[in-house]
C-alpha atoms as a PDB file:
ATOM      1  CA  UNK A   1     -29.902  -2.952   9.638  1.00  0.00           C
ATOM      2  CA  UNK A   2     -27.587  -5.490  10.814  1.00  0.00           C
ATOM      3  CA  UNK A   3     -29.715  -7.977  12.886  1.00  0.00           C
ATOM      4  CA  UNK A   4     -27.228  -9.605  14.962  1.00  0.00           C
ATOM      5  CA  UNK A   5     -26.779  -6.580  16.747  1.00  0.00           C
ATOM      6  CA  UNK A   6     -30.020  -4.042  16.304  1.00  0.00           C
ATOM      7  CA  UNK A   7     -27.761  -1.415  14.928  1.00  0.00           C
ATOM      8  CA  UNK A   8     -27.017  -0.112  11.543  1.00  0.00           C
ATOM      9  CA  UNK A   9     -24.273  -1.116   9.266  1.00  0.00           C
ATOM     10  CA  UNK A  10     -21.145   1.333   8.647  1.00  0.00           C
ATOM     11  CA  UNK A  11     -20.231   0.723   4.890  1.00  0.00           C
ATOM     12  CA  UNK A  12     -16.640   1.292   3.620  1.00  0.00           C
ATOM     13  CA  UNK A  13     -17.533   2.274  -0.106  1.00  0.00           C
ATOM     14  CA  UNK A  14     -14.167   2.732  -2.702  1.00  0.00           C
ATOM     15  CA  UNK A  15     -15.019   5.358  -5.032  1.00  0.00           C
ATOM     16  CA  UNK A  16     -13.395   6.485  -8.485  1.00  0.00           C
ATOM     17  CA  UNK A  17      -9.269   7.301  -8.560  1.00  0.00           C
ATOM     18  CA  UNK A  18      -9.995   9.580 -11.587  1.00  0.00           C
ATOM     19  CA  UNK A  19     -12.628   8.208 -14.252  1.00  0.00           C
ATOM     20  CA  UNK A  20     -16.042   8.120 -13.021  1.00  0.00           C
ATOM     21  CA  UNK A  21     -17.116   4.629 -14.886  1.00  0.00           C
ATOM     22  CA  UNK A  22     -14.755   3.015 -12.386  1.00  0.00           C
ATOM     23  CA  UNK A  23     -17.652   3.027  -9.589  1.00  0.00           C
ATOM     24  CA  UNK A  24     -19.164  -0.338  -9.119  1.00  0.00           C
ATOM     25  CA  UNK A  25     -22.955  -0.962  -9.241  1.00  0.00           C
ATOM     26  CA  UNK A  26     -23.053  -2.207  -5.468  1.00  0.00           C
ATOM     27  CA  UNK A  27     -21.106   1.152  -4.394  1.00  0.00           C
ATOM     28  CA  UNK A  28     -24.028   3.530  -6.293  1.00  0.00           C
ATOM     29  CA  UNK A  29     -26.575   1.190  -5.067  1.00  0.00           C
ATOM     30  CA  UNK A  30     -25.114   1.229  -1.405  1.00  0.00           C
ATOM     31  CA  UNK A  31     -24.779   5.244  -1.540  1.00  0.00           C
ATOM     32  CA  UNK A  32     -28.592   5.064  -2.521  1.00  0.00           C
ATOM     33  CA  UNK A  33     -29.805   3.220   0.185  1.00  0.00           C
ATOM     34  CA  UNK A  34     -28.023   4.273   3.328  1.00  0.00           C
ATOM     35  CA  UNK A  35     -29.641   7.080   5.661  1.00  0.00           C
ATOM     36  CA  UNK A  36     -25.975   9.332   5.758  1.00  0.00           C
ATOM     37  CA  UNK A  37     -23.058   9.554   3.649  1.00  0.00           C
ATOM     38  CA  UNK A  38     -19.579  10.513   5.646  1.00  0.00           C
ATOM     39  CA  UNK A  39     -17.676  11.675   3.498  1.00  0.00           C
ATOM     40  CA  UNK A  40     -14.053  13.579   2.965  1.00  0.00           C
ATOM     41  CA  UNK A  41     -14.950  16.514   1.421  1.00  0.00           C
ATOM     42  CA  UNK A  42     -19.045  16.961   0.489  1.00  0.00           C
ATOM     43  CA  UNK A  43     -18.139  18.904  -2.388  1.00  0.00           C
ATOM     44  CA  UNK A  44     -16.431  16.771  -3.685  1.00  0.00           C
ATOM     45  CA  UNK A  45     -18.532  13.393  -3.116  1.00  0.00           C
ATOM     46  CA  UNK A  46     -21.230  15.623  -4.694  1.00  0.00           C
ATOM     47  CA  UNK A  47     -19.881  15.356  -8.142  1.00  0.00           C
ATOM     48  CA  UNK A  48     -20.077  11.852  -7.609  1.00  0.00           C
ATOM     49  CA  UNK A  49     -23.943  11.676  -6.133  1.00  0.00           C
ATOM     50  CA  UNK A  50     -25.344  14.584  -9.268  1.00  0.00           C
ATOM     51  CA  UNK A  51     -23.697  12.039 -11.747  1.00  0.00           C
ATOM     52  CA  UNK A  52     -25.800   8.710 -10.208  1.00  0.00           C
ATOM     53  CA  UNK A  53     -28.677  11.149  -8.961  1.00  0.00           C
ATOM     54  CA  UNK A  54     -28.244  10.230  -5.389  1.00  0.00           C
ATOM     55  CA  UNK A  55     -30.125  12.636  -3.020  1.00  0.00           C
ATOM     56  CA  UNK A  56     -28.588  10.727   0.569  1.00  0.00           C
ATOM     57  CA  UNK A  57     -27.785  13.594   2.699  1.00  0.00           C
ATOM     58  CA  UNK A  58     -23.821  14.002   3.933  1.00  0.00           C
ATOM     59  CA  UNK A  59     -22.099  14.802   6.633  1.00  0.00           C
ATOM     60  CA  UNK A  60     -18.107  15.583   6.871  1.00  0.00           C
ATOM     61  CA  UNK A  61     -15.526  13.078   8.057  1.00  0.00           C
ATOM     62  CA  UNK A  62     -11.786  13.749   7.311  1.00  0.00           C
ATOM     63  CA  UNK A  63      -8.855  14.141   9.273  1.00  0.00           C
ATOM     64  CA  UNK A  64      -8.940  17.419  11.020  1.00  0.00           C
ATOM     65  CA  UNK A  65     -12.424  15.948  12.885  1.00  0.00           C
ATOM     66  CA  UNK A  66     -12.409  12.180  12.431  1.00  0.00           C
ATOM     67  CA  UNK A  67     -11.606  12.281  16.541  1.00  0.00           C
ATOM     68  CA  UNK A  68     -14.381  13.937  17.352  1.00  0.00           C
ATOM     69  CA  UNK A  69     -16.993  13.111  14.589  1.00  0.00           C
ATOM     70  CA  UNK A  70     -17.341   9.623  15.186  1.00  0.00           C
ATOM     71  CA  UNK A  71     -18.645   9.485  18.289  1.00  0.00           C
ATOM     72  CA  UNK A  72     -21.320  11.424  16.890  1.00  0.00           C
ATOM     73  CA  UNK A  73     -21.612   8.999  13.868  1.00  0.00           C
ATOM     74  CA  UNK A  74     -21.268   6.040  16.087  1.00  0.00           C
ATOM     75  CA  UNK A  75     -24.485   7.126  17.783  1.00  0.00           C
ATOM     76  CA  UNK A  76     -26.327   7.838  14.275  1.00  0.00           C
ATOM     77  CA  UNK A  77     -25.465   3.963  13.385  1.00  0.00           C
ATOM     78  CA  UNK A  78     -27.611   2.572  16.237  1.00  0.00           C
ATOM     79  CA  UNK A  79     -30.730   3.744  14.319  1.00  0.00           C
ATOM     80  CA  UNK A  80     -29.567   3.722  10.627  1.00  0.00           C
ATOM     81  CA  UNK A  81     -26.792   2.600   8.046  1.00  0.00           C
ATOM     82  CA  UNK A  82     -23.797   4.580   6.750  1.00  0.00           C
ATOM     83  CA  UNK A  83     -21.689   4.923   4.050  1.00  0.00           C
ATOM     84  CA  UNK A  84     -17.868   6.072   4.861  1.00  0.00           C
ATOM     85  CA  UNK A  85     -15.959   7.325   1.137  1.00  0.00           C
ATOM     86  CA  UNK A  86     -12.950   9.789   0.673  1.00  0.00           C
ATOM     87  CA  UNK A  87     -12.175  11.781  -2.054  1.00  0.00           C
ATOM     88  CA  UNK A  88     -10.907   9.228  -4.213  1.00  0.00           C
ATOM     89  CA  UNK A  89     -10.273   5.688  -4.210  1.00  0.00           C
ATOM     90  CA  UNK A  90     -10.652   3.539  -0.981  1.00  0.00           C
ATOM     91  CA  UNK A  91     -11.485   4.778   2.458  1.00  0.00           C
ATOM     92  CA  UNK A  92      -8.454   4.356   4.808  1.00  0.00           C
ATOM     93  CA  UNK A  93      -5.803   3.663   2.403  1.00  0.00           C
ATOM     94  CA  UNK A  94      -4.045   6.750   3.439  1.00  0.00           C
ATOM     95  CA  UNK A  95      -7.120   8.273   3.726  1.00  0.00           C
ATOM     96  CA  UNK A  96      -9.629   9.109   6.731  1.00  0.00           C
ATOM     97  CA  UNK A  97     -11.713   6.499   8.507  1.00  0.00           C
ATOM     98  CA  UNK A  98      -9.663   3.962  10.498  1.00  0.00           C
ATOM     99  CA  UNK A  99     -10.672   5.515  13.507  1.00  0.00           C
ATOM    100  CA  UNK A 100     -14.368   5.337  12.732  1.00  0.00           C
ATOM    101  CA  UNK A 101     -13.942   1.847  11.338  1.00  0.00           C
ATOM    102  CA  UNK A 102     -11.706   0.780  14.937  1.00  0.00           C
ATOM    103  CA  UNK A 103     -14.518   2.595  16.976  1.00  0.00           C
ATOM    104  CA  UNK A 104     -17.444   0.963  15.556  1.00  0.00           C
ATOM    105  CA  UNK A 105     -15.432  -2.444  16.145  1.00  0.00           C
ATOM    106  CA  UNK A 106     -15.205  -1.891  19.599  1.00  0.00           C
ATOM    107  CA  UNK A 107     -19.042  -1.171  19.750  1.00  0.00           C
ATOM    108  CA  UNK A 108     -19.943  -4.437  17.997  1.00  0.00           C
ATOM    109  CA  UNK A 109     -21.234  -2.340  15.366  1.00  0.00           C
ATOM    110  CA  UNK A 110     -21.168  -4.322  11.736  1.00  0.00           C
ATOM    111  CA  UNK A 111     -18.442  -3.117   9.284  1.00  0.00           C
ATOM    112  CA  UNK A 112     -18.943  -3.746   5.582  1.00  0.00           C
ATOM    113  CA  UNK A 113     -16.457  -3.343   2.902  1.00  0.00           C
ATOM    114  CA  UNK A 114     -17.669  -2.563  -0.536  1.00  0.00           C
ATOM    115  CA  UNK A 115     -14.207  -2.652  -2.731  1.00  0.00           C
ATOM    116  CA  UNK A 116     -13.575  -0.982  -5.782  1.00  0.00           C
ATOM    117  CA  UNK A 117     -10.141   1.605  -6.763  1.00  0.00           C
ATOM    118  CA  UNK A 118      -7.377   2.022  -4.808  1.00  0.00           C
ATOM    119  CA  UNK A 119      -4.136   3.943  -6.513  1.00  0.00           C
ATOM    120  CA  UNK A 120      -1.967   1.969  -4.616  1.00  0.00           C
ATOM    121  CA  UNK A 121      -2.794  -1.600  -5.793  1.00  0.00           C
ATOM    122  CA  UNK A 122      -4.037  -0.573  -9.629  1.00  0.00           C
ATOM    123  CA  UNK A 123      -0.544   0.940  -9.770  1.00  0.00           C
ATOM    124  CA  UNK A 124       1.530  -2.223  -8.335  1.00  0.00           C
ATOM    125  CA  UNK A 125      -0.954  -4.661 -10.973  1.00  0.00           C
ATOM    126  CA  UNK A 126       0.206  -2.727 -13.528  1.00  0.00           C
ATOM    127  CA  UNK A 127       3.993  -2.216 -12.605  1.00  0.00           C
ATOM    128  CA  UNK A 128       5.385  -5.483 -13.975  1.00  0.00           C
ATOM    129  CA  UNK A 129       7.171  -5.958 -10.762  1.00  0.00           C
ATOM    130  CA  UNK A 130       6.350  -8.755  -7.833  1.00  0.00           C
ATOM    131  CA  UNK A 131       3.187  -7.661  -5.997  1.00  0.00           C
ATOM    132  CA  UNK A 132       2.463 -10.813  -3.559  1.00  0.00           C
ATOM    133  CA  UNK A 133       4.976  -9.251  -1.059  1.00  0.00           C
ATOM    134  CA  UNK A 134       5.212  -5.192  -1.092  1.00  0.00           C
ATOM    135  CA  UNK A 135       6.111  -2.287   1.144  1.00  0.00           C
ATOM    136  CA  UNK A 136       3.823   0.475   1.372  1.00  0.00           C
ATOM    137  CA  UNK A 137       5.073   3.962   3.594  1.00  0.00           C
ATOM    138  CA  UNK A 138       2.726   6.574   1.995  1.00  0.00           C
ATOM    139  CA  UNK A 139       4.110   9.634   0.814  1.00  0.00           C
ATOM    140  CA  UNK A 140       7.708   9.937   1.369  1.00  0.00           C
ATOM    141  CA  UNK A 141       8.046  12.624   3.838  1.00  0.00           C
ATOM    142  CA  UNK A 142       8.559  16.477   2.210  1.00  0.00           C
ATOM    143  CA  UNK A 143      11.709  17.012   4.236  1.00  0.00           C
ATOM    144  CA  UNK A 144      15.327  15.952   2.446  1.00  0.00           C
ATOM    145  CA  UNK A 145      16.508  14.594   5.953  1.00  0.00           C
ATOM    146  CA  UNK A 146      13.395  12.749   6.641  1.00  0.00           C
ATOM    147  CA  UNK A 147      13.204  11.765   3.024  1.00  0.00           C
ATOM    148  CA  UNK A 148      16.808  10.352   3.079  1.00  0.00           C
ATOM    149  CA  UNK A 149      16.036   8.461   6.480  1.00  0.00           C
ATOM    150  CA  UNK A 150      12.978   6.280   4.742  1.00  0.00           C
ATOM    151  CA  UNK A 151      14.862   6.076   1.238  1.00  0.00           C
ATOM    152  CA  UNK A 152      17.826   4.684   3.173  1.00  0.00           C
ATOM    153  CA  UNK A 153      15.280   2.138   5.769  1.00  0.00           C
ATOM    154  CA  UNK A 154      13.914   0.484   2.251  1.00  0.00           C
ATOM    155  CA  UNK A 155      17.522   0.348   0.611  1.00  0.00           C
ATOM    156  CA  UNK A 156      18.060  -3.315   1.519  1.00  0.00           C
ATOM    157  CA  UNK A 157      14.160  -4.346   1.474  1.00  0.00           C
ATOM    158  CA  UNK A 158      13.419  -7.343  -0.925  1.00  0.00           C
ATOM    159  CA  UNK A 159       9.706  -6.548  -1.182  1.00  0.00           C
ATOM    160  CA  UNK A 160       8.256  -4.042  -4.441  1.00  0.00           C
ATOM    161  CA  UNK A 161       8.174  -0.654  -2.099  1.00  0.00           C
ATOM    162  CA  UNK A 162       5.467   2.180  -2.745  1.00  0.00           C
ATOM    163  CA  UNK A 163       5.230   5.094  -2.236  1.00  0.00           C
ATOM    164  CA  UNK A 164       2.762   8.254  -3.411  1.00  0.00           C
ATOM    165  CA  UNK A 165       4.247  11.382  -4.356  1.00  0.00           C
ATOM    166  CA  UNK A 166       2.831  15.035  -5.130  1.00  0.00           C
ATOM    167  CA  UNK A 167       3.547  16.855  -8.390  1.00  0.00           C
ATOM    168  CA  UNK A 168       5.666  19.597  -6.733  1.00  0.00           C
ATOM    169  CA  UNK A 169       8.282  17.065  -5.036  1.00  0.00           C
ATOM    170  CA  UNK A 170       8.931  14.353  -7.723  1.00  0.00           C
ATOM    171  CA  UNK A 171      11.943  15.409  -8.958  1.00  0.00           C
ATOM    172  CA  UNK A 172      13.269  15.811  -5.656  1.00  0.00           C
ATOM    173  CA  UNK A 173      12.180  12.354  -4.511  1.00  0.00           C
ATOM    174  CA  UNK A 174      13.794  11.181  -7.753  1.00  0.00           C
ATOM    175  CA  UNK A 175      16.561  12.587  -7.648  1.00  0.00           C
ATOM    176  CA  UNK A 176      16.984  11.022  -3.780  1.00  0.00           C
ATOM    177  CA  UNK A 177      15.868   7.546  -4.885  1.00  0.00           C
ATOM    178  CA  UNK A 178      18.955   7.669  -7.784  1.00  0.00           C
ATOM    179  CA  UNK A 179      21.385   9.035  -4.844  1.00  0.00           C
ATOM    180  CA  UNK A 180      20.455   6.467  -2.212  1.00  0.00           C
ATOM    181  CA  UNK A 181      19.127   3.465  -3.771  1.00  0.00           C
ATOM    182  CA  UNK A 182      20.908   3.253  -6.822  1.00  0.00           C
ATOM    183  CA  UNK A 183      20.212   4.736 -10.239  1.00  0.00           C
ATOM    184  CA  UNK A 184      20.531   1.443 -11.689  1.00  0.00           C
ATOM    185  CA  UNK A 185      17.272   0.607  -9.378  1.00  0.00           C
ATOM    186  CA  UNK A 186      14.056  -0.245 -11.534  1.00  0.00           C
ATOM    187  CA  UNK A 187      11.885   2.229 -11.027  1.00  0.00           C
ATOM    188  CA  UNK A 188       7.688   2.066 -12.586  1.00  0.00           C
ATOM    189  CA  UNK A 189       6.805   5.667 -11.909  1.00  0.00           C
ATOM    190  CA  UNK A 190       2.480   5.394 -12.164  1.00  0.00           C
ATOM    191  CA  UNK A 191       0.775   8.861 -12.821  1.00  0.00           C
ATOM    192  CA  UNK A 192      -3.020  10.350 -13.581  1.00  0.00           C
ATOM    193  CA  UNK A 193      -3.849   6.646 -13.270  1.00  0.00           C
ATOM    194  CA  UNK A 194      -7.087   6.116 -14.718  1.00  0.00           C
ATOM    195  CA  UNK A 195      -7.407   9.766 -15.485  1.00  0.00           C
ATOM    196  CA  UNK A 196      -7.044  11.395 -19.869  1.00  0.00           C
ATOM    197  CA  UNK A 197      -2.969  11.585 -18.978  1.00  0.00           C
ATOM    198  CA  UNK A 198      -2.294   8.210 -17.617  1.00  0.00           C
ATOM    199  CA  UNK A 199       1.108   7.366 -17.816  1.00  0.00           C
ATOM    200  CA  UNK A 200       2.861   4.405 -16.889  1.00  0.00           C
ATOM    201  CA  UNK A 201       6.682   4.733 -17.129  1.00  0.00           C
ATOM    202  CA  UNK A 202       8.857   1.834 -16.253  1.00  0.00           C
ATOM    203  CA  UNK A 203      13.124   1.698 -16.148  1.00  0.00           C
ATOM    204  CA  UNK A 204      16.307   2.503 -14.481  1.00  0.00           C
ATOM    205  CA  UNK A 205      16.103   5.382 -11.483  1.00  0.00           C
ATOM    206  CA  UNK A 206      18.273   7.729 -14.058  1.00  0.00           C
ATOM    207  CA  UNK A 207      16.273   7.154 -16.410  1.00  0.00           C
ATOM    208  CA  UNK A 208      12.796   8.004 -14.799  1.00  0.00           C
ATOM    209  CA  UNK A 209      14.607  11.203 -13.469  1.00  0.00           C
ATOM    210  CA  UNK A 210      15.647  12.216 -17.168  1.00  0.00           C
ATOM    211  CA  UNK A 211      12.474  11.466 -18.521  1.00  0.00           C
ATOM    212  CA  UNK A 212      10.994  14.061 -15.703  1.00  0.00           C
ATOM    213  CA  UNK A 213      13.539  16.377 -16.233  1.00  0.00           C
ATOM    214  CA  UNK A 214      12.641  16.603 -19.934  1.00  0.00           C
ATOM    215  CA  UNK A 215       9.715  17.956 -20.233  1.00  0.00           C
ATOM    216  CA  UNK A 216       8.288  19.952 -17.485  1.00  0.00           C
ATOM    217  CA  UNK A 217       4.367  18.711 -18.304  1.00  0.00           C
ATOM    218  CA  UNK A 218       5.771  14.961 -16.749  1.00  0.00           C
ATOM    219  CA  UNK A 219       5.577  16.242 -13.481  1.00  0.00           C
ATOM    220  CA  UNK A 220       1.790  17.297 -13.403  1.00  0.00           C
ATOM    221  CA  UNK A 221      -0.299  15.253 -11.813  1.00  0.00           C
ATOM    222  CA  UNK A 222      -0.461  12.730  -8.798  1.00  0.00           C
ATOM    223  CA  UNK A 223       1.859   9.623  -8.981  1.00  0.00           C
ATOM    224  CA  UNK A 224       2.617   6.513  -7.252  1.00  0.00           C
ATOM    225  CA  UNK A 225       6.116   5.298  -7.256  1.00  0.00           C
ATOM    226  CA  UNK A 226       6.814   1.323  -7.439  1.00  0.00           C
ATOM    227  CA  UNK A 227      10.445   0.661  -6.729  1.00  0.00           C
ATOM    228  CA  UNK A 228      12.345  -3.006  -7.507  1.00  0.00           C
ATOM    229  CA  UNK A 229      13.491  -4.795  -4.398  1.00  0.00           C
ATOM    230  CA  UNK A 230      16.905  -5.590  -3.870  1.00  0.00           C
ATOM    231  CA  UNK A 231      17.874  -8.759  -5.266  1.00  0.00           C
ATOM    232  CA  UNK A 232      20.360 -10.691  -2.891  1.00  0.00           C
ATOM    233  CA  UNK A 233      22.805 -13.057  -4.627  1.00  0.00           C
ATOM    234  CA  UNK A 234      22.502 -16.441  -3.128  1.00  0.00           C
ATOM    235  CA  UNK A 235      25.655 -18.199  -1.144  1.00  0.00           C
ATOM    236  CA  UNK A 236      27.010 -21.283  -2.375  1.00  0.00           C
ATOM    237  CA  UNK A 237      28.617 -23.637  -0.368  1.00  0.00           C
ATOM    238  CA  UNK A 238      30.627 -26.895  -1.025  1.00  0.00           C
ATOM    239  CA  UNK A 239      28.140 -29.975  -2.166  1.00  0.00           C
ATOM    240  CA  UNK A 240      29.096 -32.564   0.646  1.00  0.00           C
ATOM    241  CA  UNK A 241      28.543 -29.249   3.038  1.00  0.00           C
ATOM    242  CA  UNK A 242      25.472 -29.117   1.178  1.00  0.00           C
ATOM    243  CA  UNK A 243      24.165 -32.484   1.874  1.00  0.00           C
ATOM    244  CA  UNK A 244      25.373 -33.034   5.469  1.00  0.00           C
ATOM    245  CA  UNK A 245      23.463 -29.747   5.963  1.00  0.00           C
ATOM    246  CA  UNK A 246      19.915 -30.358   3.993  1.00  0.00           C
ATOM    247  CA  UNK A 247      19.932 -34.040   6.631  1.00  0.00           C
ATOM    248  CA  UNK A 248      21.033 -32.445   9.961  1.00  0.00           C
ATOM    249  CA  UNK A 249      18.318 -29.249   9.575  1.00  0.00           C
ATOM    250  CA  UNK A 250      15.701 -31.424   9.444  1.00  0.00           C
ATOM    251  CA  UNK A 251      16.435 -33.127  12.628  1.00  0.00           C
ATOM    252  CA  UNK A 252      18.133 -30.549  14.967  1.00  0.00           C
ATOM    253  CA  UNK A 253      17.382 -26.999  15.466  1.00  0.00           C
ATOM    254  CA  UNK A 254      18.762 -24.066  12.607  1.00  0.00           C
ATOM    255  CA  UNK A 255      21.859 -23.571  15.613  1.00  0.00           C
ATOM    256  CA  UNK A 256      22.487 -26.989  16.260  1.00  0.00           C
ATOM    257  CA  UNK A 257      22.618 -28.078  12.396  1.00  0.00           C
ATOM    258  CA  UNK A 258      24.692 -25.157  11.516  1.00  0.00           C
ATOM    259  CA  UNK A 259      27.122 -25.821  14.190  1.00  0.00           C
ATOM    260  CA  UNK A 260      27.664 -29.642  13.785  1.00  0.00           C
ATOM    261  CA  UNK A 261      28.369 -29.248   9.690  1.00  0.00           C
ATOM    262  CA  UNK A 262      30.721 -26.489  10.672  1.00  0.00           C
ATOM    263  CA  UNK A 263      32.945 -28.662  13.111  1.00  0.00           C
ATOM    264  CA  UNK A 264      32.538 -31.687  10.744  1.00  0.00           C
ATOM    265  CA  UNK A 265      33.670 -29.834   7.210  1.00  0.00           C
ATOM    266  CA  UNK A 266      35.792 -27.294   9.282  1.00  0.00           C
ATOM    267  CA  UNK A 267      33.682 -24.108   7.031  1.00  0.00           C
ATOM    268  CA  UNK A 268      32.864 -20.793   8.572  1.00  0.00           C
ATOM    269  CA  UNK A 269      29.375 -20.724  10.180  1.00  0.00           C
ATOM    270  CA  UNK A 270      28.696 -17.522   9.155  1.00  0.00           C
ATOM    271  CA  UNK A 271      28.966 -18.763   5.529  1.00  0.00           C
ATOM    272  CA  UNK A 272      26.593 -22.025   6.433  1.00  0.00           C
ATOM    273  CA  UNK A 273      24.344 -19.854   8.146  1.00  0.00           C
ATOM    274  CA  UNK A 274      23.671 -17.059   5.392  1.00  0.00           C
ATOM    275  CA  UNK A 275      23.271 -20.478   3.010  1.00  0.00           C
ATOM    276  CA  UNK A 276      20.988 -21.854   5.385  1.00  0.00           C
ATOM    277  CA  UNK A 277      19.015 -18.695   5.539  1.00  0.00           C
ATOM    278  CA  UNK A 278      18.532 -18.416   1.958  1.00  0.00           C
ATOM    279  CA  UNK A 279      18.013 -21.813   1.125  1.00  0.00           C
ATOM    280  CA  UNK A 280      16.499 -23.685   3.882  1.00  0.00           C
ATOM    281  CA  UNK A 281      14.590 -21.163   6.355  1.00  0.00           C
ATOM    282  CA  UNK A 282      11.551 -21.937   5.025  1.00  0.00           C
ATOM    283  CA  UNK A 283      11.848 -26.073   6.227  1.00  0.00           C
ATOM    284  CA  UNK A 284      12.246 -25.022   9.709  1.00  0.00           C
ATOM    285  CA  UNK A 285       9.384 -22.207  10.231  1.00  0.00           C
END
């Protein structure tokens, strides 16, 4: 029970993408202890309780009734602790629960998260590509028009995007990441990770689609795409524009430094300012 507030604790528990050894010892000893286990689908958190011979009783919580469940559960965590999980990985990453989690907020009701898997972020640690800074939209959409639309937002994004896909659209998500972002694009497509067919394939767009295309037992499976940012190719201006920039942003505003080099070297400010932006942003945040 959480003291502070007389109520119980909701715990957000991360449980196994695909191998079963991947649960933690605090997340069986947590799913022990509570009073209730919410979880995604019973049956399937039941696997996971027989293996660890956990007898906590469980109630449903996924996205057809998360609106009206947890005002039920809410209630039920005045008098004992819960443990929120979803079928796989962690609770909320694309997954029921943030409305449970957001309600018991608002009732000053303690929220503890007990971390473990998570597709998304054991794919991007394993991608070889930059993961401090990353876009994450899901799974791309299963229209081609809506599909186009996001592939075409993220074109010009510098961050590692992600994105999970199904078996039965890969190849045409593929195909739409060659035609829109390039098929030149590096492209780490992440699939049955943790799982007896883990595969981690990593190369051009054109490439990944080939390799797909070759052998129809590639697509089985669920996958997580990590896509390469767009590189930009920095701006280079004169070195005495240069210097009389680098002193005059670090007294006047971005505007006023861009404009006064301009009128004193007679150079575009649109060139200075794309310079500026890529070289000296960071001085004047």
């Amino acid at each position: 029970m959480n003291k502070k507030t007389n109520t119980g604790i909701l715990y957000v528990v991360a449980t196994p993408i695909g191998n079963i050894q991947d649960i933690t010892y605090r997340a069986v000893n947590i799913l022990q202890k509570v009073q209730l286990i919410a979880a995604e689908d019973t049956r399937h958190t039941k696997y996971i309780l027989e293996t660890f011979q956990i007898t906590t009783k469980m109630t449903s919580l996924h996205q057809y009734n998360e609106s009206y469940k947890t005002n039920k559960i809410i209630f039920l965590l005045k008098t004992m602790n819960i443990a929120l999980v979803s079928n796989a990985g962690t609770p909320t990453i694309h997954d029921p629960g943030y409305i449970l989690v957001q309600s018991c907020h608002k009732n000053n009701i303690q929220v503890v998260p007990i971390p473990g898997p998570c597709a998304l972020i054991a794919a991007l640690s394993a991608s070889g590509l930059p993961s401090n800074n990353f876009y994450y939209k899901g799974f791309l959409p299963r229209k081609t028009l809506l599909r186009k639309k996001i592939l075409l937002k993220t074109k010009n994004i510098q961050q590692t995007i992600v994105f999970y896909e199904s078996c039965h659209r890969i190849l045409h998500s593929m195909k739409d990441i060659v035609n829109y972002l390039g098929r030149n694009r590096i492209i780490v497509l992440v699939k049955e990770i943790t799982k007896k067919w883990e595969t981690i394939k990593y190369g051009p767009a054109s490439d990944i689609l080939l390799w797909l295309q070759q052998d129809h037992t590639r697509k089985k499976g669920e996958m997580v795409i990590v896509i390469s940012g767009i590189k930009l190719h920095k701006k280079t201006i004169p070195l005495n524009v240069h210097n009389t920039l680098s002193v005059l942003i670090k007294q006047l505003t971005l505007k006023q430094a861009i404009q006064l080099t301009s009128l004193i070297h007679k150079t575009n400010k649109n060139q200075i300012y794309t310079y500026a932006i890529q070289n000296f942003i960071h001085d004047k945040k």
